[in-house]
Protein backbone atom coordinates (compact mmCIF):
# COMPACT_ATOMS: atom_id res chain seq x y z
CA UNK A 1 26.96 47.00 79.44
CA UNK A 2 26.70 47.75 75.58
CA UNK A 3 29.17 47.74 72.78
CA UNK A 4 29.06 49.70 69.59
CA UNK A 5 30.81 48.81 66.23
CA UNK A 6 33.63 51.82 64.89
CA UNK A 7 34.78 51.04 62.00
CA UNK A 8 38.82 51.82 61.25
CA UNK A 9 40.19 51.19 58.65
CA UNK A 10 38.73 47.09 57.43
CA UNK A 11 38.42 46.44 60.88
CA UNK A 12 35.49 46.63 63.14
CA UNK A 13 36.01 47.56 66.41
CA UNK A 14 33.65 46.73 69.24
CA UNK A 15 33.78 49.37 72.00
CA UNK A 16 32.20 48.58 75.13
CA UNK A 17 30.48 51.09 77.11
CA UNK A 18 29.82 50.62 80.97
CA UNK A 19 26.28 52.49 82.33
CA UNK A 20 25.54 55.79 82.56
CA UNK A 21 29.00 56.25 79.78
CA UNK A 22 28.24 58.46 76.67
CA UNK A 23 28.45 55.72 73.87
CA UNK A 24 29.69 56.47 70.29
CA UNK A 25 27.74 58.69 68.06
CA UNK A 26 27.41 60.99 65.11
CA UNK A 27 29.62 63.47 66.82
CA UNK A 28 32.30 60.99 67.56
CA UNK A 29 32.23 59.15 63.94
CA UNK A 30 32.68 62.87 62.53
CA UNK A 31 35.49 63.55 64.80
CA UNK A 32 37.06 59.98 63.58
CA UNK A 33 36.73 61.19 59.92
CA UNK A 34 38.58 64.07 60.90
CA UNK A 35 41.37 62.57 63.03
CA UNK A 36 41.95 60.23 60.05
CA UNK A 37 43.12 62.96 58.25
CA UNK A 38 45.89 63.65 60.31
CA UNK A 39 49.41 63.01 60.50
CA UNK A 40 49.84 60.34 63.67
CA UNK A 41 52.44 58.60 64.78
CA UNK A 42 55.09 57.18 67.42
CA UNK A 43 55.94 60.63 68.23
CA UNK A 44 52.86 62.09 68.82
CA UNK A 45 52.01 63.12 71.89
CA UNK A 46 48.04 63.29 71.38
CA UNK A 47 45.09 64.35 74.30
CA UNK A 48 41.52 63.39 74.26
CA UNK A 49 39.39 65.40 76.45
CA UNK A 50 36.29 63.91 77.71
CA UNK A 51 37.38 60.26 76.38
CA UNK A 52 34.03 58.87 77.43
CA UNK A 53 34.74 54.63 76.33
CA UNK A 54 38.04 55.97 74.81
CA UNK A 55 36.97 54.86 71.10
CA UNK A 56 38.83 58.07 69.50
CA UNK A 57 41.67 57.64 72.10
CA UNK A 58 42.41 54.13 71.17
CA UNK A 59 41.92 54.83 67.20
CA UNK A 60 44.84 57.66 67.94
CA UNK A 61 46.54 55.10 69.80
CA UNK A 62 46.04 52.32 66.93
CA UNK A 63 48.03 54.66 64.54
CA UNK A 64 50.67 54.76 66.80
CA UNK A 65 50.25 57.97 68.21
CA UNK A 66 51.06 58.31 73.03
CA UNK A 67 47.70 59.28 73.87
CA UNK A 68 46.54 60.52 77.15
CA UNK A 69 42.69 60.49 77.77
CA UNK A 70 40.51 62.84 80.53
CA UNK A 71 37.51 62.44 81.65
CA UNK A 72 35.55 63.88 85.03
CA UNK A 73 33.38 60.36 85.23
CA UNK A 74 35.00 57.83 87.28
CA UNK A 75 32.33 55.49 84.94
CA UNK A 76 34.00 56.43 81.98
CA UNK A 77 37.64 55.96 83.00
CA UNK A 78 36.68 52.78 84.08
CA UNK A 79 35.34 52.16 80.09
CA UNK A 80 38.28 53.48 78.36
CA UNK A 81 41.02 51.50 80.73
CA UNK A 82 38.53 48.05 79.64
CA UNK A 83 38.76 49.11 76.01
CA UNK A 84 42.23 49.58 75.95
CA UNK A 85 42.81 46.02 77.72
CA UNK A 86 40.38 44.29 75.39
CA UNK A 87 42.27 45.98 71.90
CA UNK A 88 45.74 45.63 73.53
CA UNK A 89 46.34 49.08 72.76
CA UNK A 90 48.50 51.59 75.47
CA UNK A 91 46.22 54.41 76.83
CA UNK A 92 47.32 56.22 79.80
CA UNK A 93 43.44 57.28 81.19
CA UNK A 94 43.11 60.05 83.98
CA UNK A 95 40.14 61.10 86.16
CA UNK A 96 39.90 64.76 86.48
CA UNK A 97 39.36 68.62 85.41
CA UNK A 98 41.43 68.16 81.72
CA UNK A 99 43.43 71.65 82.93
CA UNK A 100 44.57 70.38 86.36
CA UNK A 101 45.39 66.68 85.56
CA UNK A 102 47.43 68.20 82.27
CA UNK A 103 49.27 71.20 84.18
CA UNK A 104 52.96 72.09 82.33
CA UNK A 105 52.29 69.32 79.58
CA UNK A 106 51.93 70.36 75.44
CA UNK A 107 50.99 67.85 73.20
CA UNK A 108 50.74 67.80 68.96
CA UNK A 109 47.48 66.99 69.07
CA UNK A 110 44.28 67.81 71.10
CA UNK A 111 40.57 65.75 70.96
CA UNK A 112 37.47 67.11 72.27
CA UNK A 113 33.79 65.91 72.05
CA UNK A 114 33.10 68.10 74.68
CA UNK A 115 29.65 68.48 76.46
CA UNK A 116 27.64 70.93 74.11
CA UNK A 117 23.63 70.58 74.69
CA UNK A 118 22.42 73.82 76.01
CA UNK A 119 20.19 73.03 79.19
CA UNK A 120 17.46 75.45 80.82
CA UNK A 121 19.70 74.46 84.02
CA UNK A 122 22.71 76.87 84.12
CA UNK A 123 24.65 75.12 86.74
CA UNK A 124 26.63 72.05 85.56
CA UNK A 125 25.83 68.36 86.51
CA UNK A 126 28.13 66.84 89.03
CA UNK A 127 26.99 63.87 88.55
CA UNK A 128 25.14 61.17 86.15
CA UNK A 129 24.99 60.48 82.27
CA UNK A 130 23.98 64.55 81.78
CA UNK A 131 27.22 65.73 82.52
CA UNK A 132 28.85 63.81 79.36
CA UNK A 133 26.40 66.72 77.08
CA UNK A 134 24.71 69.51 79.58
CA UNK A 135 26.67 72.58 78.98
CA UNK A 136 25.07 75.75 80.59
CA UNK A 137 22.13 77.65 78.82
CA UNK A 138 24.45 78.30 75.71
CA UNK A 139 25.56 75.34 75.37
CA UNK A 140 29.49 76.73 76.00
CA UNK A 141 30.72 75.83 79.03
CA UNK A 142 33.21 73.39 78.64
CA UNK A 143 33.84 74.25 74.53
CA UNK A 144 35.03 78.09 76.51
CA UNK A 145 37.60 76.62 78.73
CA UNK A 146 38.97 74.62 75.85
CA UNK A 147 39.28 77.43 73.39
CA UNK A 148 41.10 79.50 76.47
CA UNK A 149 43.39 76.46 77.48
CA UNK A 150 44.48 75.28 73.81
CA UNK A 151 47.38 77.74 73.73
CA UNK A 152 48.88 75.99 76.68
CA UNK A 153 48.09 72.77 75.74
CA UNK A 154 49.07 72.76 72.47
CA UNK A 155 53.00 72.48 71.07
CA UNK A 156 53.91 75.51 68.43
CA UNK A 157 52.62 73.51 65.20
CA UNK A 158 50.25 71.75 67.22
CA UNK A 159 46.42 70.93 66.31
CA UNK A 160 42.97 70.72 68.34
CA UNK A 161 40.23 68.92 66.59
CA UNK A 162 37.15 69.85 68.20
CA UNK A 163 33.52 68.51 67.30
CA UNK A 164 30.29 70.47 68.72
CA UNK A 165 26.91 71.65 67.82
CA UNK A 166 26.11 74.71 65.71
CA UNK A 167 23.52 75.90 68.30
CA UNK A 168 26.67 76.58 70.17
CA UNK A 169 28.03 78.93 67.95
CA UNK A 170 30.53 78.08 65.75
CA UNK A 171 31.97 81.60 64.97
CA UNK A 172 32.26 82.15 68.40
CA UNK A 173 34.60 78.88 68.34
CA UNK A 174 36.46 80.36 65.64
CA UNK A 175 36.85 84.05 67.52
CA UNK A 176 38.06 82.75 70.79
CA UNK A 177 40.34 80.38 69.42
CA UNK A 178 41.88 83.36 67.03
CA UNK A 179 42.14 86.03 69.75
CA UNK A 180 43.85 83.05 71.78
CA UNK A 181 46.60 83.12 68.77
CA UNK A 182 45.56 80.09 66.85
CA UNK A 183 44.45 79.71 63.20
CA UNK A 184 40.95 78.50 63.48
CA UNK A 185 38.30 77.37 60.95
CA UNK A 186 35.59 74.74 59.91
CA UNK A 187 36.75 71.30 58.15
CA UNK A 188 33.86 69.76 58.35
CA UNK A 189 30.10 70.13 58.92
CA UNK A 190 26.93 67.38 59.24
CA UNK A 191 23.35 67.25 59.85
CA UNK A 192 21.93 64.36 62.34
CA UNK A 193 18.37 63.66 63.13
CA UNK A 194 17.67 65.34 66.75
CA UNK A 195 17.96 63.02 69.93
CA UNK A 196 15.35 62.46 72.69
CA UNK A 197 17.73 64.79 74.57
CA UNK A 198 17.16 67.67 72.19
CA UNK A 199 13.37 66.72 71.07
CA UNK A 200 12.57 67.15 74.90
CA UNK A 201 13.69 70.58 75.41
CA UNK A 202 11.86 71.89 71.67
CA UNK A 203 9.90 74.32 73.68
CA UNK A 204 12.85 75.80 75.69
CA UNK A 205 15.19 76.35 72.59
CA UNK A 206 12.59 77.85 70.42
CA UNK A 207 11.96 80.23 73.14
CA UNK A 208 15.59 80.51 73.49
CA UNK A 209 15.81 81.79 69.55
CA UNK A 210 18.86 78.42 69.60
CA UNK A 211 15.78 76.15 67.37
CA UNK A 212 13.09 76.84 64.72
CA UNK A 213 9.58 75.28 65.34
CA UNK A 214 10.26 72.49 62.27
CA UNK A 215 13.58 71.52 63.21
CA UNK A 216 14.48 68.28 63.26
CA UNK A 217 18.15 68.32 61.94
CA UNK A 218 21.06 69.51 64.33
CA UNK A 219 24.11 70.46 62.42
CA UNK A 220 27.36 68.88 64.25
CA UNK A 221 31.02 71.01 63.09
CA UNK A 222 34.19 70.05 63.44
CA UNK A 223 36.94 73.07 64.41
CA UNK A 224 40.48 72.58 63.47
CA UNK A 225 42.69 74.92 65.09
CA UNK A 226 46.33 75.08 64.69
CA UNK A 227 48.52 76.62 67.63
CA UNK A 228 51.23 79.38 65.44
């Protein structure tokens, strides 16, 4: 078991994450920044996707907002349910595909950190700490489903935040989630140093044409997305 320090606000919150649990990063911090930027409250009715420990969750759920929280790793339930005992803060957590366990809800708000690496394997994990960022060979997998779901997720006036890599594509992002009817653009963007995750697979996404031979900077954006 680890814990990581978030910030919110003066105080620090320590977030605990259980093995094999995608802990707090870059991407996460830069979809904080963004979130704090928003307009929560008791009556919003917010979703995190993928809630890994549930440290966005419970910051939604700090500022008063109902937030619901999905993830597909039983591991990672288990984290976010201990978080939100150990802050005191209500989080209703469900195991699942996001799309089945949400079926004929709409919320005001929509978080997703979704998995975004692009992997020589096309077929998706099932299982194990790869499924929290192996996405298919572009990367899109998950971020796809999201931009096609949003419309039915998302109340008229409603908002996804979404954080991924720019190897993905972000105009893509931007095209699927305007031919799905929203208003869709970048709010944010940020360069991190490359993980061991990335730095193994060099080879793969230079021949790929996703990754120039000196790179060692991935550029993380945030989408903002507004349902019409």
């Amino acid at each position: 078991m680890s814990s990581t320090a978030l910030t919110r606000g003066t105080t620090t919150q320590a977030i605990i994450s259980l093995p094999g649990v995608y802990r707090p990063q870059a991407d996460t911090r830069l979809l904080r920044d963004a979130l704090a930027l928003e307009d929560l409250g008791p009556t919003t009715q917010l979703l995190e996707i993928g809630t890994g420990t549930g440290a966005l969750a419970l910051a939604a759920a700090a500022e008063g907002a109902r937030v619901t929280a999905v993830d597909v790793s039983w591991p990672a339930v288990a984290t976010a349910r201990l978080n939100a005992l150990r802050q005191r803060l209500p989080l209703r957590v469900l195991h699942g595909d996001f799309a089945v366990r949400t079926r004929g809800r709409r919320f005001d708000m929509v978080l997703a950190n979704p998995p975004y690496v692009p992997s020589p394997q096309a077929r998706i994990p099932s299982r194990g700490p790869e499924r929290a960022w192996d996405a298919g060979t572009d990367g899109r997998h998950v971020i796809d489903r999201i931009c096609a779901d949003a419309p039915a997720l998302l109340r008229p006036g409603g908002v996804l935040l979404m954080v991924h890599s720019g190897m993905c594509g972000a105009e893509k992002t931007l095209d699927h989630l305007e031919r799905a009817g929203l208003a869709a653009e970048v709010t944010a963007r940020a360069s991190v140093p490359w993980g061991p995750v990335l730095r193994s697979r060099r080879a793969w996404l230079q021949a790929r044409g996703l990754a120039d031979s000196g790179d060692e900077q991935e550029e993380l954006v945030i989408i903002r997305a507004r349902n019409n």
